[in-house]
Protein backbone atom coordinates (compact mmCIF):
# COMPACT_ATOMS: atom_id res chain seq x y z
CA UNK A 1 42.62 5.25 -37.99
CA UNK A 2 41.02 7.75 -34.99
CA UNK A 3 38.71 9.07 -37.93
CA UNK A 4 37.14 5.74 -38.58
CA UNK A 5 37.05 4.29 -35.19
CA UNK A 6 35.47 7.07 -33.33
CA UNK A 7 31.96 7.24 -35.72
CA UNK A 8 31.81 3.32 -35.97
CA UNK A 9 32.16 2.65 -31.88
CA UNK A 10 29.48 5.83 -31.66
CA UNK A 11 26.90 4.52 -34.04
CA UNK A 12 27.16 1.08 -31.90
CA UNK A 13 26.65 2.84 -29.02
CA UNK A 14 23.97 4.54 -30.81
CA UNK A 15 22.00 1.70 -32.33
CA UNK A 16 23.00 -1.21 -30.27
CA UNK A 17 23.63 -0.03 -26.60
CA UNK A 18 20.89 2.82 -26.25
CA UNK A 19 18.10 0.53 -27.19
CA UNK A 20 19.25 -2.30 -25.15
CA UNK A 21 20.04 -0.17 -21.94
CA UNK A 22 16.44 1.11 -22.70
CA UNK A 23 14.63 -2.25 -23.49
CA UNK A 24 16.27 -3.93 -20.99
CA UNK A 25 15.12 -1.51 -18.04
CA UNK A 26 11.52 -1.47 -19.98
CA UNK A 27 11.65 -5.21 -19.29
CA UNK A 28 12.69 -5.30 -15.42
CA UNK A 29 10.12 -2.48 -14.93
CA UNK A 30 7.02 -4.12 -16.16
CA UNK A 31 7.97 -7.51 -14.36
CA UNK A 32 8.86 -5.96 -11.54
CA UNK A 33 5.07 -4.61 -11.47
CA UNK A 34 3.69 -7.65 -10.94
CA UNK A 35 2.68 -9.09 -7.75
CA UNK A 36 4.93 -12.72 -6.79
CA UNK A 37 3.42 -15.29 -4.93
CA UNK A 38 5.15 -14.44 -1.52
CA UNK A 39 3.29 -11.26 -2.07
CA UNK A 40 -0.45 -12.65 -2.64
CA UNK A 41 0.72 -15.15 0.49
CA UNK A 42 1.41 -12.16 2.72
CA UNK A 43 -1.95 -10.49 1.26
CA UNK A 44 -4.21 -13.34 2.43
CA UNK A 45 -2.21 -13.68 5.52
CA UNK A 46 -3.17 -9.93 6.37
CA UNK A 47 -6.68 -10.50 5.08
CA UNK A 48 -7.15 -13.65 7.39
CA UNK A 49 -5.65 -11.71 10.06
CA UNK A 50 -7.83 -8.33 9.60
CA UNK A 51 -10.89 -10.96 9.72
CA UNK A 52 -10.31 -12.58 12.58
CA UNK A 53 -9.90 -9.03 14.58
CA UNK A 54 -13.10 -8.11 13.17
CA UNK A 55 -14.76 -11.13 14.65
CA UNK A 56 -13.04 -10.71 18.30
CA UNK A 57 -14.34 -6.81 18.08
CA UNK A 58 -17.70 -8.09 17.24
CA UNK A 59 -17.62 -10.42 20.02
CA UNK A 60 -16.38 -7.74 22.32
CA UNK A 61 -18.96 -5.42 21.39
CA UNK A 62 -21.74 -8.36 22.00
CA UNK A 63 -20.51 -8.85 25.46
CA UNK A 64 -20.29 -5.59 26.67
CA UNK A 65 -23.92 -4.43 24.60
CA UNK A 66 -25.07 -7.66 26.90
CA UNK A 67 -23.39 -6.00 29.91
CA UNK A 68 -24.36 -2.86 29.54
CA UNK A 69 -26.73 -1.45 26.62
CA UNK A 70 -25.57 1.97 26.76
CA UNK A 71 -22.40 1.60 26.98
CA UNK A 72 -21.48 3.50 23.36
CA UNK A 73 -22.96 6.80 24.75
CA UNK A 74 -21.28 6.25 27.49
CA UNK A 75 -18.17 6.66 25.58
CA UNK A 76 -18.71 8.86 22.88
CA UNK A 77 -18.35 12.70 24.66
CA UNK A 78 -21.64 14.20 24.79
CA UNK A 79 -23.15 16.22 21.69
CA UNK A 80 -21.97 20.01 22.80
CA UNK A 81 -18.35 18.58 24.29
CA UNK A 82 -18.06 17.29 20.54
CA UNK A 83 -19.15 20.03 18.47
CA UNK A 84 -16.79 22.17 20.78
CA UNK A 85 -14.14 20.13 19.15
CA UNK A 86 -15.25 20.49 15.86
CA UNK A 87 -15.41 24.43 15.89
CA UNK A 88 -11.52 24.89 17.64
CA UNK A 89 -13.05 26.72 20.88
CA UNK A 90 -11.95 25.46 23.85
């Protein structure tokens, strides 16, 4: 009875489980690659978001160029400072 058993449960296991296990997996993976609509909310969310600190900066910069019209090389270290930096000697 052991001698038939054994080769009929492995050839189900064989040609029924192994392509299932590996079709099913094929099938979460490639829906799981897909973007769901809670992620394209949060993605226009962030987009909104990145926009509207893009707008404040440019308003920032417009007061302070009103302010003060040099006030970028005023911040940025001068030229030799910087290429200093650049070469590792301190």
């Amino acid at each position: 009875m052991d001698d038939v058993l054994i080769p009929i449960v492995v050839c189900g296991i064989l040609f029924l489980g192994l392509p299932w296990l590996v079709f099913h997996y094929i099938t979460k993976w490639k829906t799981s690659a897909k973007l769901t609509g809670g992620d394209e909310k949060l993605l226009d969310e962030l987009y909104d978001a990145a926009r509207r600190m893009d707008d404040r900066l440019c308003s920032i910069e417009r007061i302070m160029t009103a302010e003060n019209p040099n006030w970028k090389q005023q911040c940025l270290p001068e030229t030799s400072a910087r290429q200093r930096l650049l070469s590792g000697e301190d």
